[in-house]
C-alpha atoms as a PDB file:
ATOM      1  CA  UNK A   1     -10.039 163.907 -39.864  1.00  0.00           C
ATOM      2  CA  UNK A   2      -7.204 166.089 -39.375  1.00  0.00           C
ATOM      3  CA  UNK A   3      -7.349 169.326 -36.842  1.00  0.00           C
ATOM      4  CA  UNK A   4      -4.943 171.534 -34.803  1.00  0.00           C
ATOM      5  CA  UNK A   5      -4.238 170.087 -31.719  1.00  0.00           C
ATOM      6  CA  UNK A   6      -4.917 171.172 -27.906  1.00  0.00           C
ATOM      7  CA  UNK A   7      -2.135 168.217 -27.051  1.00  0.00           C
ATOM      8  CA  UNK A   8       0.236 170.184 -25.236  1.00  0.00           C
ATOM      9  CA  UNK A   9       3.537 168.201 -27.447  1.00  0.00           C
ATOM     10  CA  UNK A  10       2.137 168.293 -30.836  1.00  0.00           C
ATOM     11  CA  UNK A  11       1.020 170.944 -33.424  1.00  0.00           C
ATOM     12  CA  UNK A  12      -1.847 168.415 -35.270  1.00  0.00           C
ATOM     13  CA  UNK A  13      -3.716 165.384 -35.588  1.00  0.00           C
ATOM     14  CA  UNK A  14      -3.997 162.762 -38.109  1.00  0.00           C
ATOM     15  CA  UNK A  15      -6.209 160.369 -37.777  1.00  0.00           C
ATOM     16  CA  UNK A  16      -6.305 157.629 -41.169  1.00  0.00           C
ATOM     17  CA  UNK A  17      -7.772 155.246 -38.415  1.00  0.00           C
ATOM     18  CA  UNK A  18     -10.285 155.735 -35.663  1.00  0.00           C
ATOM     19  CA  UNK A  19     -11.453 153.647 -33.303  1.00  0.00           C
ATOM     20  CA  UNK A  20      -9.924 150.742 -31.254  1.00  0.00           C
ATOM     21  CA  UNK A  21      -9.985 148.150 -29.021  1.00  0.00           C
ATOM     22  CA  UNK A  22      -9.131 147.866 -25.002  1.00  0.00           C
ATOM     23  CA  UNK A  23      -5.561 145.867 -24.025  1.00  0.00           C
ATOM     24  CA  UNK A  24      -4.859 147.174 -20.618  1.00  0.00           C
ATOM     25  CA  UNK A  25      -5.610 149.644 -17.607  1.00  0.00           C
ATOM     26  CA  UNK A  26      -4.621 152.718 -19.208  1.00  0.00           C
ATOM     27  CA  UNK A  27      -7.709 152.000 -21.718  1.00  0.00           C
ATOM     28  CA  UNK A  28     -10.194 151.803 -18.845  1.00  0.00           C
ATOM     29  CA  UNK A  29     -11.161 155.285 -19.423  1.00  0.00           C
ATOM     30  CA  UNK A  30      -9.884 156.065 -22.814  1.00  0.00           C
ATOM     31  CA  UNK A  31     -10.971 159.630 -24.032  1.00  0.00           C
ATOM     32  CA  UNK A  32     -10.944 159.009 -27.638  1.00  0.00           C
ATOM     33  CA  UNK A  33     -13.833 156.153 -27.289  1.00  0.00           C
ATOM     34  CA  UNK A  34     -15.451 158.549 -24.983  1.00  0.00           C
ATOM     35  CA  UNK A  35     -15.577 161.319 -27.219  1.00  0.00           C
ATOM     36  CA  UNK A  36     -16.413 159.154 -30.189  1.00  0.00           C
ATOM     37  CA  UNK A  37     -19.664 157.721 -28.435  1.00  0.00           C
ATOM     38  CA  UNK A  38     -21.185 160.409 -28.360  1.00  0.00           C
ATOM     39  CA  UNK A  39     -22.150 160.478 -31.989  1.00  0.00           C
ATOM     40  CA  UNK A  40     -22.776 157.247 -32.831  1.00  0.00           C
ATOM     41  CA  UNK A  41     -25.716 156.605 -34.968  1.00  0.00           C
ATOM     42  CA  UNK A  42     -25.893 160.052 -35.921  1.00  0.00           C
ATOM     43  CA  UNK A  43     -25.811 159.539 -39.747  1.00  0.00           C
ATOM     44  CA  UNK A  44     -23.127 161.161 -41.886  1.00  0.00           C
ATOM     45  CA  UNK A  45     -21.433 161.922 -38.762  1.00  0.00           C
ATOM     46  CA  UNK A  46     -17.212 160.717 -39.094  1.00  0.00           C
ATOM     47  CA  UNK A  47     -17.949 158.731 -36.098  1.00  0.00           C
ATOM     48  CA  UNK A  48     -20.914 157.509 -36.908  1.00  0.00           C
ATOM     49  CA  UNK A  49     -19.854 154.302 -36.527  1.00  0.00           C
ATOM     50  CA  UNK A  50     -19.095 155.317 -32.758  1.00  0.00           C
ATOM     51  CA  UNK A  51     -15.225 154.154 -31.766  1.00  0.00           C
ATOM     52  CA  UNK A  52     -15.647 150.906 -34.008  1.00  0.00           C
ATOM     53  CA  UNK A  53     -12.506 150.555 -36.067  1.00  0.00           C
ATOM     54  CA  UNK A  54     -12.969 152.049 -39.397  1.00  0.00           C
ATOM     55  CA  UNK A  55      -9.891 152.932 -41.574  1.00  0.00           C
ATOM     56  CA  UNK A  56     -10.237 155.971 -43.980  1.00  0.00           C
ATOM     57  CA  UNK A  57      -8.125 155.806 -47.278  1.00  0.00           C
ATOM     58  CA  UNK A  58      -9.664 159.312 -48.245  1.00  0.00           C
ATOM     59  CA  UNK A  59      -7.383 160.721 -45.513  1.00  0.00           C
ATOM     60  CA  UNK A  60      -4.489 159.270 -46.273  1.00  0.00           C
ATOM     61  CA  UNK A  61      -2.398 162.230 -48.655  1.00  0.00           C
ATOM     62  CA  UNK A  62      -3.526 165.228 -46.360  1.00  0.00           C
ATOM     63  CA  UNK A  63      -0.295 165.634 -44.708  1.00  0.00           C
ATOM     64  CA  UNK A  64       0.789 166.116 -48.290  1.00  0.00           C
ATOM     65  CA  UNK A  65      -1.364 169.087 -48.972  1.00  0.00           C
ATOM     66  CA  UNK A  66      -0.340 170.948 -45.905  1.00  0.00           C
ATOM     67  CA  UNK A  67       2.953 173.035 -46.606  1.00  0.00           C
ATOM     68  CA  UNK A  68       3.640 174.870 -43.373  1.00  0.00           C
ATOM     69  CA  UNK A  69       6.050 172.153 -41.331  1.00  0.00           C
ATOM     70  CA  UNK A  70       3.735 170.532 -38.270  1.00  0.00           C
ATOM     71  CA  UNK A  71       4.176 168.272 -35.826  1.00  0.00           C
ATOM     72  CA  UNK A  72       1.661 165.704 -36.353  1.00  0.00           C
ATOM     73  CA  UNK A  73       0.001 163.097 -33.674  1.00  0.00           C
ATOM     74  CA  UNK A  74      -0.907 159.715 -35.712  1.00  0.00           C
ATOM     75  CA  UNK A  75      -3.570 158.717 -35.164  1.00  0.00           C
ATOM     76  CA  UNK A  76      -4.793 159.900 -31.430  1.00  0.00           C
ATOM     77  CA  UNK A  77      -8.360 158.481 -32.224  1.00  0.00           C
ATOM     78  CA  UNK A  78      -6.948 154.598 -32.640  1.00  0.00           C
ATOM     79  CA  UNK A  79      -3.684 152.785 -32.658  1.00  0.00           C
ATOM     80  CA  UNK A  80      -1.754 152.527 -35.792  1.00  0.00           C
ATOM     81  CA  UNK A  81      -0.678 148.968 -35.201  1.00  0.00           C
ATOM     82  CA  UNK A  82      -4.282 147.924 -33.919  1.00  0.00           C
ATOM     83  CA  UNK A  83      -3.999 143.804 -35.010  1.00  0.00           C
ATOM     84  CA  UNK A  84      -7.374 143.884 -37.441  1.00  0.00           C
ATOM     85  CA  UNK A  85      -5.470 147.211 -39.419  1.00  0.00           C
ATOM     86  CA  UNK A  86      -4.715 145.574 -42.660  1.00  0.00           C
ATOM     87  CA  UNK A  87      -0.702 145.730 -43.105  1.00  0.00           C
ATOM     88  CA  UNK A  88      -1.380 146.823 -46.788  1.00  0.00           C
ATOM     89  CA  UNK A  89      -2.824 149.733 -44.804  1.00  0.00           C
ATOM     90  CA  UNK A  90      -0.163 150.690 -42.482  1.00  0.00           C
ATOM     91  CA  UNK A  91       2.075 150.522 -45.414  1.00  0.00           C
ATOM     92  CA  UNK A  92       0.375 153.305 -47.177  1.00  0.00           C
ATOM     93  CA  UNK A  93       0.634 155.517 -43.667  1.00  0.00           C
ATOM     94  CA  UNK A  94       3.941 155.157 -43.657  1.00  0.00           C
ATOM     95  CA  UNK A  95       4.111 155.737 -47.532  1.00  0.00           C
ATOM     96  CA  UNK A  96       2.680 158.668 -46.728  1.00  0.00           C
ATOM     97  CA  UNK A  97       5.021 159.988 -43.974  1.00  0.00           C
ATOM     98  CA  UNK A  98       7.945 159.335 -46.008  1.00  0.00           C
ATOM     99  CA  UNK A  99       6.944 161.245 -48.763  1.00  0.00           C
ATOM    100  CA  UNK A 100       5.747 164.526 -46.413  1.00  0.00           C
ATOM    101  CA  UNK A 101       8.808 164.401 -45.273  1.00  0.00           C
ATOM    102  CA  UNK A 102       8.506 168.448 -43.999  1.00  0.00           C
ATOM    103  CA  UNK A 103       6.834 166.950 -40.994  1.00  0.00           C
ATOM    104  CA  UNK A 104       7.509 165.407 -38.186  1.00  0.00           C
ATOM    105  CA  UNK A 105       4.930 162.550 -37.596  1.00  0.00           C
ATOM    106  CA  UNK A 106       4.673 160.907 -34.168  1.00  0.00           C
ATOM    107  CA  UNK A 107       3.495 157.388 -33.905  1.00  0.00           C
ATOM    108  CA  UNK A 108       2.686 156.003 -30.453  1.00  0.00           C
ATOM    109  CA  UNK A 109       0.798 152.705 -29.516  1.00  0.00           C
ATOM    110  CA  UNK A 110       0.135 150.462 -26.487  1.00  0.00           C
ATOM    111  CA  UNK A 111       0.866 146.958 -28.920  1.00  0.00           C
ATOM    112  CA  UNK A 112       4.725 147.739 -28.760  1.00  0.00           C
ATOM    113  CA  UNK A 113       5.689 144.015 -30.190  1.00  0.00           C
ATOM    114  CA  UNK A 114       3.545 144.835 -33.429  1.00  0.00           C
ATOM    115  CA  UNK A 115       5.216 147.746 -33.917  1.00  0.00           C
ATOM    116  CA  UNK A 116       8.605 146.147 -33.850  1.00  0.00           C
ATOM    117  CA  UNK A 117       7.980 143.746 -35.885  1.00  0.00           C
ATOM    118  CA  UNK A 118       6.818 145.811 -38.514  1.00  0.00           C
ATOM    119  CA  UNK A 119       9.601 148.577 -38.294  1.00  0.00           C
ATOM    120  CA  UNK A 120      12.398 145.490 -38.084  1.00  0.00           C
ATOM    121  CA  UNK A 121      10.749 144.543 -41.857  1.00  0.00           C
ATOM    122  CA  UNK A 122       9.858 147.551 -43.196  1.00  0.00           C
ATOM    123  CA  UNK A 123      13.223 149.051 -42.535  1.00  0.00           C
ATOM    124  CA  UNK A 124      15.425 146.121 -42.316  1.00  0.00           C
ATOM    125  CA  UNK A 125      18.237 147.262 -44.716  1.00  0.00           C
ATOM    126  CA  UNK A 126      18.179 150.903 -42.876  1.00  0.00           C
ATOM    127  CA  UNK A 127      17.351 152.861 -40.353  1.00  0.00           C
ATOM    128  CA  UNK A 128      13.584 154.299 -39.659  1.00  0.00           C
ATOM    129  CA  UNK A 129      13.675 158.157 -41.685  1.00  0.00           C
ATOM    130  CA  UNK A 130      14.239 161.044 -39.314  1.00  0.00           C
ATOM    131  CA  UNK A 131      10.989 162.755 -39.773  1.00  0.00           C
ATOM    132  CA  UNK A 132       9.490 159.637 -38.260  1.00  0.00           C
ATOM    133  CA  UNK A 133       9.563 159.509 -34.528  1.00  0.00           C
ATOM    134  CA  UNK A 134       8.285 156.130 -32.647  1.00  0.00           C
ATOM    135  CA  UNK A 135       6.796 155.840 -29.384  1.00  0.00           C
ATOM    136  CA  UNK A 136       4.658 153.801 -26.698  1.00  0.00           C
ATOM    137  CA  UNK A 137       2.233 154.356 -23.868  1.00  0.00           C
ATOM    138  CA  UNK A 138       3.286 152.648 -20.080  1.00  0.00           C
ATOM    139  CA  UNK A 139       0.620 153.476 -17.466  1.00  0.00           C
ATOM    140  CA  UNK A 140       2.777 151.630 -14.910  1.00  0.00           C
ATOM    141  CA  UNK A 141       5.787 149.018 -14.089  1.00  0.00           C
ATOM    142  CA  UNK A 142       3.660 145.589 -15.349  1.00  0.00           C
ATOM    143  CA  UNK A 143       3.513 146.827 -18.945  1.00  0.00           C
ATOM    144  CA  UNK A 144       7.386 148.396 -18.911  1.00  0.00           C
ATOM    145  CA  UNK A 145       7.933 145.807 -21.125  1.00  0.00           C
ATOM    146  CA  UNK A 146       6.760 147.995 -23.819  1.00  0.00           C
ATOM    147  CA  UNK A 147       9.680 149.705 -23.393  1.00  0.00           C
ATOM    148  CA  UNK A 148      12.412 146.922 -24.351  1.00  0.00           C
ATOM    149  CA  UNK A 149      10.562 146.641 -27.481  1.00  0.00           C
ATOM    150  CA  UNK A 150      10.329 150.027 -28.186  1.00  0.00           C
ATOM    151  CA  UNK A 151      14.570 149.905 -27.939  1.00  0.00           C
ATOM    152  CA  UNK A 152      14.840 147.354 -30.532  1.00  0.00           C
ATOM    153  CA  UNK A 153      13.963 149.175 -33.058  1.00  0.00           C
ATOM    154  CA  UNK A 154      16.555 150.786 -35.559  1.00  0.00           C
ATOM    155  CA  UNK A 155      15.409 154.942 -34.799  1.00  0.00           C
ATOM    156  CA  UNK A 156      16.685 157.395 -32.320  1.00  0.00           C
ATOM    157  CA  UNK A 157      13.546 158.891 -32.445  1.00  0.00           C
ATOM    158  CA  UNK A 158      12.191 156.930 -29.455  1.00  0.00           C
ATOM    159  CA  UNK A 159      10.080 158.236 -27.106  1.00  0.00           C
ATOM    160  CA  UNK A 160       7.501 157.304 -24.164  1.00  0.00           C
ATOM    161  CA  UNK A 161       4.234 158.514 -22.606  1.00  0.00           C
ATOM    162  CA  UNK A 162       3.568 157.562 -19.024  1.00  0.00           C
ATOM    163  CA  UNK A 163      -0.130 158.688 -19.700  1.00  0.00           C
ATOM    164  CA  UNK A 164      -1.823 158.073 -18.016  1.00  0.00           C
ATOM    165  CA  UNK A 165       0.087 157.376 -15.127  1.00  0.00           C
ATOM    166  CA  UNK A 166      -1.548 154.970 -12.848  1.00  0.00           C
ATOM    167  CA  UNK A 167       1.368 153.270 -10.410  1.00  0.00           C
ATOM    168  CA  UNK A 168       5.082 153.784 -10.077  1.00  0.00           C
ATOM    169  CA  UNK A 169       6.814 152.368 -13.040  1.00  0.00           C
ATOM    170  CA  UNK A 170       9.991 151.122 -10.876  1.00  0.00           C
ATOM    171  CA  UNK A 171      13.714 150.799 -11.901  1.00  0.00           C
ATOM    172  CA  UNK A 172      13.976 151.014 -15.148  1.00  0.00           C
ATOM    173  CA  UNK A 173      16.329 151.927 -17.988  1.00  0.00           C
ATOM    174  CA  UNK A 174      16.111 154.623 -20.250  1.00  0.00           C
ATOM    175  CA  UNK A 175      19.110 154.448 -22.134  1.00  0.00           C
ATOM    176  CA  UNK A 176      18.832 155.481 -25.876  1.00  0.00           C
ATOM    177  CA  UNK A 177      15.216 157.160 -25.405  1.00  0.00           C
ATOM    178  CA  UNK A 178      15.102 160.625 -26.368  1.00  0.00           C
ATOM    179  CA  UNK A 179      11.841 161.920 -24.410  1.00  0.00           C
ATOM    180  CA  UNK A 180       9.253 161.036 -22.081  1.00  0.00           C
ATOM    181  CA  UNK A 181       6.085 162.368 -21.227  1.00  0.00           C
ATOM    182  CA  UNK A 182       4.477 161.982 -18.275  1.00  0.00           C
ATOM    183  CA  UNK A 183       0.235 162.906 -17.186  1.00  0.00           C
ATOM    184  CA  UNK A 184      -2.441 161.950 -15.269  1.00  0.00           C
ATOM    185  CA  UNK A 185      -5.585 160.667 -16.358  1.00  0.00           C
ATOM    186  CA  UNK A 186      -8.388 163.146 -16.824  1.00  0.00           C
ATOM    187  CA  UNK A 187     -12.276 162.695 -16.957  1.00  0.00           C
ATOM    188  CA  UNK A 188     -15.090 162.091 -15.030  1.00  0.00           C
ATOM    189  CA  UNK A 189     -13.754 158.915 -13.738  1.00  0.00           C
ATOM    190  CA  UNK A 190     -10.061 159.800 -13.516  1.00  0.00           C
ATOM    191  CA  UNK A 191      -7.891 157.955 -11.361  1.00  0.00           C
ATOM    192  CA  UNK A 192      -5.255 160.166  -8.913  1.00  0.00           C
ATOM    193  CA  UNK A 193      -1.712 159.690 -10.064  1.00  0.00           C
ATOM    194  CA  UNK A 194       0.935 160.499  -6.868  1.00  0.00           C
ATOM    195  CA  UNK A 195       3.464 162.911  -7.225  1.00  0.00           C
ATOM    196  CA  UNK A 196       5.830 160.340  -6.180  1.00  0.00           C
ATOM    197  CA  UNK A 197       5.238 158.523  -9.437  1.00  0.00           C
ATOM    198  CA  UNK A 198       6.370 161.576 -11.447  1.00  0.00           C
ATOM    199  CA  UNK A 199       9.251 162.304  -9.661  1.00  0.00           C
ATOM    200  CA  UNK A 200      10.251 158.579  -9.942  1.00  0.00           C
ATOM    201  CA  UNK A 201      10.181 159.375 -13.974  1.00  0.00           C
ATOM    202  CA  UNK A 202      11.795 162.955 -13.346  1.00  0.00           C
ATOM    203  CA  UNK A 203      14.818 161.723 -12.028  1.00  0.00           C
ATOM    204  CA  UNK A 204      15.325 158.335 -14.159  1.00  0.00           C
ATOM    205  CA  UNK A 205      15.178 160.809 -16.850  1.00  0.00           C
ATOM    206  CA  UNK A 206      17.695 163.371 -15.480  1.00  0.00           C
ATOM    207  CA  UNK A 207      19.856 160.483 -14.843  1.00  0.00           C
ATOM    208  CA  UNK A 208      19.896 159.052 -18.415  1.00  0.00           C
ATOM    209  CA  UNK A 209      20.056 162.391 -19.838  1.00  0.00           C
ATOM    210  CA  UNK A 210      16.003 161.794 -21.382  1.00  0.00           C
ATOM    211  CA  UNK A 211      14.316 164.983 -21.885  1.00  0.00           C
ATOM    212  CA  UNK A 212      11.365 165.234 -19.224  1.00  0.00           C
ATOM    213  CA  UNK A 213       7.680 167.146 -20.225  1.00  0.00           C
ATOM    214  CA  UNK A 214       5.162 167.120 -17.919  1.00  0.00           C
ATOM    215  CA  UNK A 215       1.831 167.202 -19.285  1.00  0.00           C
ATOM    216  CA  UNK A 216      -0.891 167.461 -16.663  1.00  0.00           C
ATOM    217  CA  UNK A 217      -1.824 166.050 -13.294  1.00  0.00           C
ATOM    218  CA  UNK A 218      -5.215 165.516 -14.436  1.00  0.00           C
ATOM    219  CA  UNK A 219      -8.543 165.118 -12.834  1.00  0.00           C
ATOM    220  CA  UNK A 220     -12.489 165.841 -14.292  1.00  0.00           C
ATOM    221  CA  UNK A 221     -10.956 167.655 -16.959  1.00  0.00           C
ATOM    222  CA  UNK A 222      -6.905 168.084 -18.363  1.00  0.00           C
ATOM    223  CA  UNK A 223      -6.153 171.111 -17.123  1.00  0.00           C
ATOM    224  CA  UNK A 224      -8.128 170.842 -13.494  1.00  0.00           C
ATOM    225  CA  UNK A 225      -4.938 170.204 -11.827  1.00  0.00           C
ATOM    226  CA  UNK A 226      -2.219 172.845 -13.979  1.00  0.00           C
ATOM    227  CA  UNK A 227       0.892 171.180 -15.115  1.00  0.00           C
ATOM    228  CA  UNK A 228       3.058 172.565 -12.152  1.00  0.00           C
ATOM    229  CA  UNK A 229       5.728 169.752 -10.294  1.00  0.00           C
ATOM    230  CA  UNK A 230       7.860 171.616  -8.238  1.00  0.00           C
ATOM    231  CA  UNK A 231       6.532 174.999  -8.620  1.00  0.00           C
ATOM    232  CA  UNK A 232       7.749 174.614 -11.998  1.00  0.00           C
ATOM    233  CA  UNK A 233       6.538 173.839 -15.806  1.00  0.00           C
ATOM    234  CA  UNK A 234       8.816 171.094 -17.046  1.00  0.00           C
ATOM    235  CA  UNK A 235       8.862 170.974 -21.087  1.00  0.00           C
ATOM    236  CA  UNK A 236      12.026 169.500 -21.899  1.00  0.00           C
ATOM    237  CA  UNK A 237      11.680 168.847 -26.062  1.00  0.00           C
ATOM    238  CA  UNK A 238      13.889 166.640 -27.904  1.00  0.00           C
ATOM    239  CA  UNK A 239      14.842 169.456 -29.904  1.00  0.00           C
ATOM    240  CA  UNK A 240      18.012 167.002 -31.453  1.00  0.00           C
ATOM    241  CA  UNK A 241      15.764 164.610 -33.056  1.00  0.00           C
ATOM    242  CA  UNK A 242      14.229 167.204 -35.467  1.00  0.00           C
ATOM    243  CA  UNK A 243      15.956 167.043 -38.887  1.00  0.00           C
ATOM    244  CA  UNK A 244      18.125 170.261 -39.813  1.00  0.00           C
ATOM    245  CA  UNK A 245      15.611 171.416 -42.220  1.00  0.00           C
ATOM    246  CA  UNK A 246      12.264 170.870 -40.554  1.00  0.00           C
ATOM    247  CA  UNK A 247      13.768 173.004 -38.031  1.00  0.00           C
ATOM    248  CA  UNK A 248      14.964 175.807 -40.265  1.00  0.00           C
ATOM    249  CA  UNK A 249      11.348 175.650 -41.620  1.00  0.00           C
ATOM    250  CA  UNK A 250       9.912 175.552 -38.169  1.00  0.00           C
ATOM    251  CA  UNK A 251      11.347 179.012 -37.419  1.00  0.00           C
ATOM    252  CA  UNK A 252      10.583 180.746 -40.601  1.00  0.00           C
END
């Protein structure tokens, strides 16, 4: 399944996995299981199989048949480096990404350590291709770790989503990331996130020169609380990480 996106950071989705499995607090209330509940059982429906993981080799070449340069979401319905995702398959994502290489394709995951270790073999003799940016999820300062992981890989096309943010995430150091993304969890069941919290982000970011984009503040749906912090949309883009030609092609 592959669609236009309503994520305010990204033009598409791609989604050659769905489904996944629950490793921390920022999964409590995940909206990709919640959405894919809803249909399960109903036969011949792509999530029939409700937010079990299923992997769908059909779907792997359709970046390749769209022309027009997108930014593309991996997989927002799973996580790419989900343990029980058969390497063999991962490899063929990634095949795939390197050969649509028009796009920019955004990978981000909660299971930072798998992720490393894969990138450290796949790309051990060079570093991870431009058009191939690499990120991971931190709801709040116990799973920063993901972070340190997320620095030792070979790519300056890190980046990191505080979403949802659900406690301060501390001192920490963002050195060598390129952009963070910060918003609260929405849903019936969403948790408030303190504007304290954001600010914290804000001005770690300002002060290692990150770009900052503020997605939401969340609540019983994404946009019930506007995207406002300081009177003010923040949408800072890391504009350098986009190869010279994607962005030529971008503003054709």
């Amino acid at each position: 399944m592959a669609q236009k996106s309503e994520i305010e950071w990204t033009d598409a989705t791609w989604n050659p996995v769905t489904g996944c499995t629950k490793i921390g607090p920022g999964c409590d209330h995940c909206y990709a299981e919640r959405f894919a509940e809803r249909w399960r059982g109903i036969p011949g429906h792509p999530y029939e199989q409700g937010f079990d993981l299923r992997v769908w080799p059909e779907r792997l070449d359709q970046p390749k048949r769209w022309k027009k340069p997108r930014m593309i979401f991996v997989n927002s319905m799973s996580d790419l480096f989900h343990k029980e995702i058969p390497r063999k398959f991962i490899d063929q994502v990634f095949e795939t990404m390197e050969s649509a290489h028009w796009h920019v394709f955004q990978v981000l995951t909660k299971r930072s350590s798998l992720m490393r270790n894969y990138i450290r073999k796949r790309y051990s003799d060079r570093s991870v291709p431009s058009n191939i940016w690499l990120g991971v999820s931190v709801e709040d300062k116990p799973h920063a770790s993901r972070i340190e992981h997320l620095k030792q890989i070979n790519s300056p096309a890190r980046f990191i989503s505080f979403e949802p943010l659900l406690g301060p995430v501390g001192e920490i150091d963002l050195k060598d990331i390129a952009w963070a993304i910060v918003g609260g969890e929405s849903g019936p069941q969403a948790r408030p996130m303190a504007e304290e919290w954001v600010v914290e982000i804000r001005n770690l970011c300002e002060r290692d020169e990150v770009e900052f984009f503020f997605k939401q503040w969340g609540g019983p749906r994404p946009k019930s609380g506007g995207r406002l912090l300081d009177g003010v949309e923040w949408n800072g883009f890391p504009w350098q990480m986009v190869p010279e030609p994607i962005l030529e092609r971008l503003a054709s």
